[in-house]
N, C-alpha and C. Protein backbone atom coordinates (compact mmCIF):
# COMPACT_ATOMS: atom_id res chain seq x y z
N UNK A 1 49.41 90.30 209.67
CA UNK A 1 48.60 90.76 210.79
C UNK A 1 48.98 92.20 211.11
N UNK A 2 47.84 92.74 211.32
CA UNK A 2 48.01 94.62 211.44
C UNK A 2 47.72 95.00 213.03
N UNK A 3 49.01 95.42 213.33
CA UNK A 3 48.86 95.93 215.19
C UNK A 3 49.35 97.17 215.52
N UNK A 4 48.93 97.62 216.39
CA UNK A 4 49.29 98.96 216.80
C UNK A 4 50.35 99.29 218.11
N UNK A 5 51.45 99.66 218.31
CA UNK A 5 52.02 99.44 219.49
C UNK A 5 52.55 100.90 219.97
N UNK A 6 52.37 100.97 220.97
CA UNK A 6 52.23 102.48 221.68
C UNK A 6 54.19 102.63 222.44
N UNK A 7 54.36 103.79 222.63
CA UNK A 7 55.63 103.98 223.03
C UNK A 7 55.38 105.31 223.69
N UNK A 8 56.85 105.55 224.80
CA UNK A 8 57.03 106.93 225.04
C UNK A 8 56.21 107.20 226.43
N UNK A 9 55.82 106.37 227.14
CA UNK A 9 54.88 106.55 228.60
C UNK A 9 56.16 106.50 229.55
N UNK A 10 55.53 106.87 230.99
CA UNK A 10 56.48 106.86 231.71
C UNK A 10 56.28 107.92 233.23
N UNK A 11 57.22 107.84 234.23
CA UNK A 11 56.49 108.72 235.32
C UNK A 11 57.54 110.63 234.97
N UNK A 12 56.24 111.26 235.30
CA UNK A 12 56.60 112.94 234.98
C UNK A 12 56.25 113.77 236.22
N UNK A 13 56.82 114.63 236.47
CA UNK A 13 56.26 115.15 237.67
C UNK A 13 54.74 116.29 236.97
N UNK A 14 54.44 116.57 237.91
CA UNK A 14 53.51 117.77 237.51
C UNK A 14 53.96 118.93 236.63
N UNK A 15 53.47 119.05 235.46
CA UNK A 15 54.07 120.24 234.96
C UNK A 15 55.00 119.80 233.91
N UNK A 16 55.35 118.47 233.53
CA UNK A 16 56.11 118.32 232.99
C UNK A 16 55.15 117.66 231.61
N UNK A 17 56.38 117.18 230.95
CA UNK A 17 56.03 116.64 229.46
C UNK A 17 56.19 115.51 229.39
N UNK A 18 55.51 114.79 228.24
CA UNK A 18 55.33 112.84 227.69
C UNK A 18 55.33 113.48 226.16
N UNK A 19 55.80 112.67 225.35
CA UNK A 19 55.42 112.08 224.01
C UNK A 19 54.98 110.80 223.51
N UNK A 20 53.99 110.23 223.32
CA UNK A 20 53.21 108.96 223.11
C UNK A 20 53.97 109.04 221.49
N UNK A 21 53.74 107.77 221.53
CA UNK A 21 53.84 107.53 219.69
C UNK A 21 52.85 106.09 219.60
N UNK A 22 52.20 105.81 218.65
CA UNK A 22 51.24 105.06 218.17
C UNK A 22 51.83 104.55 216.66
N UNK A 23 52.64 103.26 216.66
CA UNK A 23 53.26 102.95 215.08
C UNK A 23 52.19 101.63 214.79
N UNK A 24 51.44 101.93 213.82
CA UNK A 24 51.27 100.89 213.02
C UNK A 24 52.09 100.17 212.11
N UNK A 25 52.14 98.72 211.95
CA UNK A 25 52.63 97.73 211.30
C UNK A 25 51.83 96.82 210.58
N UNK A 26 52.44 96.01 209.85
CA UNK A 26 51.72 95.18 208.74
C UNK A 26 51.49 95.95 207.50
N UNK A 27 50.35 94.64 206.74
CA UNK A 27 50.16 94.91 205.42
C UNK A 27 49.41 96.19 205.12
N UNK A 28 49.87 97.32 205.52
CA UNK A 28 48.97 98.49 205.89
C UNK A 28 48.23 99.37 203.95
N UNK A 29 47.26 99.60 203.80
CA UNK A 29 47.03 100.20 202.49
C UNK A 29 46.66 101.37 203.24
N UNK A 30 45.64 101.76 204.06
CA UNK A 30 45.49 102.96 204.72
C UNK A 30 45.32 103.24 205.99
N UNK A 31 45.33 104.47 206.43
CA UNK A 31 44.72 104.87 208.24
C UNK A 31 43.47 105.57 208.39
N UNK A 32 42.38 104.90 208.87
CA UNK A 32 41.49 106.41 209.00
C UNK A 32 41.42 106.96 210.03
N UNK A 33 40.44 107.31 211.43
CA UNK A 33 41.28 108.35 212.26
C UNK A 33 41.82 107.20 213.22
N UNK A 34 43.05 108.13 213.68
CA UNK A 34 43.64 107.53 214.92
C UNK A 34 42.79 108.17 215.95
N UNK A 35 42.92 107.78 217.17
CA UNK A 35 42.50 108.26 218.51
C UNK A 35 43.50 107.74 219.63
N UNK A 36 43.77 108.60 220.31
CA UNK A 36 43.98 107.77 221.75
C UNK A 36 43.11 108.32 222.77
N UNK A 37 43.16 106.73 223.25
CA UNK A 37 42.10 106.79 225.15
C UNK A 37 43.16 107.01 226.14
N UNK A 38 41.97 107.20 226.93
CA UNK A 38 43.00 106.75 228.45
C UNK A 38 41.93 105.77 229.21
N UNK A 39 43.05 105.44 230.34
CA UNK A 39 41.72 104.62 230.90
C UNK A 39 42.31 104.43 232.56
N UNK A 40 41.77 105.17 233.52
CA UNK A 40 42.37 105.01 234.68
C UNK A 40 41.34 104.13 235.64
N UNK A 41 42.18 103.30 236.51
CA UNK A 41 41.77 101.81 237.03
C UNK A 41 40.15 102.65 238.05
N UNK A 42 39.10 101.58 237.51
CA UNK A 42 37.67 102.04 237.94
C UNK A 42 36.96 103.26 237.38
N UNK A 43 37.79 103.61 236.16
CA UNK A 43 36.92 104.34 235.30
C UNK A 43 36.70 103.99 233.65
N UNK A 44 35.98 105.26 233.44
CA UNK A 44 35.73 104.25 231.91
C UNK A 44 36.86 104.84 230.94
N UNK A 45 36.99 104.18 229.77
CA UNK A 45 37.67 104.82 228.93
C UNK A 45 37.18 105.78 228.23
N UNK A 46 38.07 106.60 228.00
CA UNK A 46 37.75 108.24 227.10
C UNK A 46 38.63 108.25 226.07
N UNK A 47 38.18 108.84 225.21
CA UNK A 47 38.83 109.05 223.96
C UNK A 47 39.34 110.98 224.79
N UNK A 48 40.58 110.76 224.28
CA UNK A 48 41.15 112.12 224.38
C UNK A 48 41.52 113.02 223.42
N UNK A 49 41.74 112.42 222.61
CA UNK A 49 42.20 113.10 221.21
C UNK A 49 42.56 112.42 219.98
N UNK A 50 41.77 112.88 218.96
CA UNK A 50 41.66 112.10 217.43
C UNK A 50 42.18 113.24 216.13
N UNK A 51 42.37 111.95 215.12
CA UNK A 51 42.91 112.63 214.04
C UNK A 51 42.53 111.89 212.95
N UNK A 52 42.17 112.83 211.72
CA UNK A 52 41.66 111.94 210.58
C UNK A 52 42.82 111.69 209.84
N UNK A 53 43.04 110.90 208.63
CA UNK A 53 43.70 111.58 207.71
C UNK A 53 43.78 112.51 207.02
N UNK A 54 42.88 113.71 207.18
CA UNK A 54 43.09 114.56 206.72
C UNK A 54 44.08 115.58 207.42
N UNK A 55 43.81 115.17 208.75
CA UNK A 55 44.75 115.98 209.85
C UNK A 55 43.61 116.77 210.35
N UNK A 56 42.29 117.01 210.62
CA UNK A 56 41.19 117.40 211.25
C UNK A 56 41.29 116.68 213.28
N UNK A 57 41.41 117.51 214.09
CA UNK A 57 41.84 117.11 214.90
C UNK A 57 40.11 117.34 216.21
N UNK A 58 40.59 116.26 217.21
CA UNK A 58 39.49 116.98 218.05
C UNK A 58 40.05 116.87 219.16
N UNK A 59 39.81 117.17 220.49
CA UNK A 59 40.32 117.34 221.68
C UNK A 59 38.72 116.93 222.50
N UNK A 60 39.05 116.07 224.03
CA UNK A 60 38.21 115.77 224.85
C UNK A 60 38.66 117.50 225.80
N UNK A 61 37.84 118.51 226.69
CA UNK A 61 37.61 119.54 226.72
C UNK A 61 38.91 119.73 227.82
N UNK A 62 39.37 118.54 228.78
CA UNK A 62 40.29 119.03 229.90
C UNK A 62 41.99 118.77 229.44
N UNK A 63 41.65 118.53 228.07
CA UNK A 63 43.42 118.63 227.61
C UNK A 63 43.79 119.65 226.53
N UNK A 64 42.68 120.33 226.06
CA UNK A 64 42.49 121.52 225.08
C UNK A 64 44.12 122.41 225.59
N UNK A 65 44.20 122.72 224.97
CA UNK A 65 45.60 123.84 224.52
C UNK A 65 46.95 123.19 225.92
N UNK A 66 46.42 121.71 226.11
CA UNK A 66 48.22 121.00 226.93
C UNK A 66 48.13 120.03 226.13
N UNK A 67 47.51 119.17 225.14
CA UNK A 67 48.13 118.07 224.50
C UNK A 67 48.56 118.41 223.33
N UNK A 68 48.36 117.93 222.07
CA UNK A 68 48.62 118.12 220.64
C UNK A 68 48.77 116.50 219.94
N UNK A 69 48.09 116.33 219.02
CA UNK A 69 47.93 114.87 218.31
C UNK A 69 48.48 115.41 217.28
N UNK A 70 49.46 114.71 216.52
CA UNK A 70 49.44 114.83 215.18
C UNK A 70 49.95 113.58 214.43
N UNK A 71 50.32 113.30 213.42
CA UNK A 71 50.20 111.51 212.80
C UNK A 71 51.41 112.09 211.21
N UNK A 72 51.90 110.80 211.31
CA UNK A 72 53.25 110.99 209.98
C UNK A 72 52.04 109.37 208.97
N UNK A 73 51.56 110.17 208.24
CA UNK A 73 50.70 108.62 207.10
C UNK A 73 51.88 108.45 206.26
N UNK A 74 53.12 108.54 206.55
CA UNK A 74 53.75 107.71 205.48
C UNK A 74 54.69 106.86 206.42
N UNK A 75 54.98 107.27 207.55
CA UNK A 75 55.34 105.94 208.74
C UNK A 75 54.05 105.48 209.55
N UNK A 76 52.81 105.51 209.13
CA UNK A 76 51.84 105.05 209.70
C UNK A 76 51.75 104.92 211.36
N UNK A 77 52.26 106.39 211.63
CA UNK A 77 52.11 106.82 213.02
C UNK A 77 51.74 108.16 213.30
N UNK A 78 50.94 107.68 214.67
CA UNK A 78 50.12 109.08 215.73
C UNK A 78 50.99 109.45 216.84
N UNK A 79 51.05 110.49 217.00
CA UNK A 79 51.86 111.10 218.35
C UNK A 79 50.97 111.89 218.89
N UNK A 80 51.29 111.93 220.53
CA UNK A 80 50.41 112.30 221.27
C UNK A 80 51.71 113.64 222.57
N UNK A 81 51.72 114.66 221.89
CA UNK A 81 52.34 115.92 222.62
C UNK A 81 51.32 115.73 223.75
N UNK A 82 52.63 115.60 225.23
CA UNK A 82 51.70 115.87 226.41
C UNK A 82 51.98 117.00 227.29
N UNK A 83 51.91 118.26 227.45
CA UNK A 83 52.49 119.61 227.89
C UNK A 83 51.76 119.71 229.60
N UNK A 84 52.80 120.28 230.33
CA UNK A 84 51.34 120.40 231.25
C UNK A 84 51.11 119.73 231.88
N UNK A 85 51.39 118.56 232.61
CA UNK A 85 50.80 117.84 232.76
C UNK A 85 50.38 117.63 234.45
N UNK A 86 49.29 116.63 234.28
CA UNK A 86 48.49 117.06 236.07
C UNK A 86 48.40 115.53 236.45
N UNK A 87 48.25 115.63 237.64
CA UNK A 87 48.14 114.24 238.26
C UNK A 87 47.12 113.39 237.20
N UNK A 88 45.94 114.17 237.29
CA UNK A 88 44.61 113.72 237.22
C UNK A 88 44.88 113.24 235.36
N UNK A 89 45.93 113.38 234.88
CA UNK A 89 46.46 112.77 233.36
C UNK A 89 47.27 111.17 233.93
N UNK A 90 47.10 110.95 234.85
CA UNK A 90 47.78 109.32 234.88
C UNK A 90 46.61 108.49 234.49
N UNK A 91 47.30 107.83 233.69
CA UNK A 91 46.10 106.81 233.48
C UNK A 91 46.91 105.60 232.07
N UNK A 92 46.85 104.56 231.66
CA UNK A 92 46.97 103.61 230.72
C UNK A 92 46.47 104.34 229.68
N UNK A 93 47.52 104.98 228.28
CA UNK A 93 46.91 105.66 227.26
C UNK A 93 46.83 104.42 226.09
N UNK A 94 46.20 104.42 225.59
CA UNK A 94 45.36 103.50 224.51
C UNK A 94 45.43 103.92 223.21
N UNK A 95 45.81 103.63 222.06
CA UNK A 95 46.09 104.09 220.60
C UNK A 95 44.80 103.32 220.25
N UNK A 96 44.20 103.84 219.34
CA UNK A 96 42.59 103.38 218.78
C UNK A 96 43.30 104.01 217.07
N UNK A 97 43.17 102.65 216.16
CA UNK A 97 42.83 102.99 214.61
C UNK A 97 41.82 102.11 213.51
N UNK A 98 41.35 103.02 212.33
CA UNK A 98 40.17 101.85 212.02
C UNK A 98 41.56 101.65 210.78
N UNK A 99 41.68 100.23 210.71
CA UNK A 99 42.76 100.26 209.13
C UNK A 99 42.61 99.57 208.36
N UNK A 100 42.59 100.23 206.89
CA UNK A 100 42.77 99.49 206.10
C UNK A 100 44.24 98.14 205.31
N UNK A 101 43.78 97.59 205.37
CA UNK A 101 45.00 96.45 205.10
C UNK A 101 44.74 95.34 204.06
N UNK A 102 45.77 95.13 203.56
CA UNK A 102 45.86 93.46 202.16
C UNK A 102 45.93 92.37 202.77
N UNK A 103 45.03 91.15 202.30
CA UNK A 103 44.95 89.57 202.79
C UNK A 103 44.75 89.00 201.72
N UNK A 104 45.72 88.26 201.41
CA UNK A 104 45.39 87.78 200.48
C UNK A 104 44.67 88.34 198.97
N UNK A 105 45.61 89.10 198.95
CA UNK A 105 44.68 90.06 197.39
C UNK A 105 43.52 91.20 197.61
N UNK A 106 43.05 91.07 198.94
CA UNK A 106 41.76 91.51 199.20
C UNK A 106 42.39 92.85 200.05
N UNK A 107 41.43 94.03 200.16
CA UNK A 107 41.72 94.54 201.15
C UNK A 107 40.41 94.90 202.03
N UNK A 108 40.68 94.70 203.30
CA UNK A 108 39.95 94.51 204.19
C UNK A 108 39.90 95.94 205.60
N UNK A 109 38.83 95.77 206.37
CA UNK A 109 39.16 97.19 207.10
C UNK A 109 39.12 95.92 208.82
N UNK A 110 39.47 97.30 209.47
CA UNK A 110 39.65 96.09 211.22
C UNK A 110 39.91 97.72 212.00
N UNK A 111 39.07 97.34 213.14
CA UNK A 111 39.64 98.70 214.02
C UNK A 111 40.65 97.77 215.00
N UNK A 112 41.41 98.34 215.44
CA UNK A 112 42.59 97.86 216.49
C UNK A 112 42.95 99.00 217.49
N UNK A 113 43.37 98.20 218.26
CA UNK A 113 43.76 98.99 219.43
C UNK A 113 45.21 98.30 220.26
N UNK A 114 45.83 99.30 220.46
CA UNK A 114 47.14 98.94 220.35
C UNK A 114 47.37 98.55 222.72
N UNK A 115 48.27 98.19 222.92
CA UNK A 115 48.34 97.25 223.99
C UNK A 115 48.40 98.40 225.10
N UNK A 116 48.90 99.31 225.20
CA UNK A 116 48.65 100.67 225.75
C UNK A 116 49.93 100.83 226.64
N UNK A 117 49.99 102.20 226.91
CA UNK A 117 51.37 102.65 227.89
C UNK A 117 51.08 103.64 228.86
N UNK A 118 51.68 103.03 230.06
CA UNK A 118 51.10 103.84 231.36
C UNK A 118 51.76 105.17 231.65
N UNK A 119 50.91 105.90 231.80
CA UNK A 119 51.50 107.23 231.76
C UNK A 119 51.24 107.94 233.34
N UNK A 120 52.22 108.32 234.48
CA UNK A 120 52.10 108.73 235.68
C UNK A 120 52.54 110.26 235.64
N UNK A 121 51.77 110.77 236.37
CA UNK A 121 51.92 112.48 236.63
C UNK A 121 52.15 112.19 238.38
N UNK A 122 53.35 112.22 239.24
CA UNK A 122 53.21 112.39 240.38
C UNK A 122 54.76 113.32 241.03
N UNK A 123 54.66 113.90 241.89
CA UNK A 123 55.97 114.54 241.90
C UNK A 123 56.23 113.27 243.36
């Protein structure tokens, strides 16, 4: 079974820094892009920032030049640099991957989403 489990959340004051990590496990053959959401209570979820395997990156427009995504494909993990940071960044961050994986001889694809880690900006 292939799961995603998030690390590295926690409370920061304003201005300060987080490092997320996103490790995939299991019968893993490949990653295609990672993403992480956020998702703060009575809103919707957003994708904030993605990465292919190629390392082609995108940014949602209000974390442009304070976050940084980048991913290790040979420990089948995404990290999520959080610089900067503002109240209005608290929220449950969410690891999103589509993966490829072995069952039984076969290999099969599954998007997953990993259990998420709460991340607080408050001084």
């Amino acid at each position: 079974q292939v799961q995603l489990v998030e690390s590295g959340g926690g409370l920061v004051q304003p201005g300060g820094s987080l490092r997320l990590s996103c490790a995939a496990s299991g019968s893993i053959v490949s990653i295609n892009e990672m993403t992480w959401y956020r998702q703060d209570p009575g809103k919707q979820r957003e994708a904030v920032a993605s990465i292919t395997s190629g390392g082609a990156t995108n940014y949602v427009d209000s974390v442009k030049g304070r976050f940084t995504i980048s991913r290790d494909n040979v420990k089948n993990t995404a990290y999520l640099q959080m610089n900067s940071l503002k109240p209005d960044d608290t929220a449950i961050y969410f690891c999103h991957a589509g993966v490829i994986f072995s069952e039984h001889g076969r290999n099969r694809f599954q998007n997953i989403w990993g259990q998420g880690t709460q991340v607080t900006v408050s001084s």
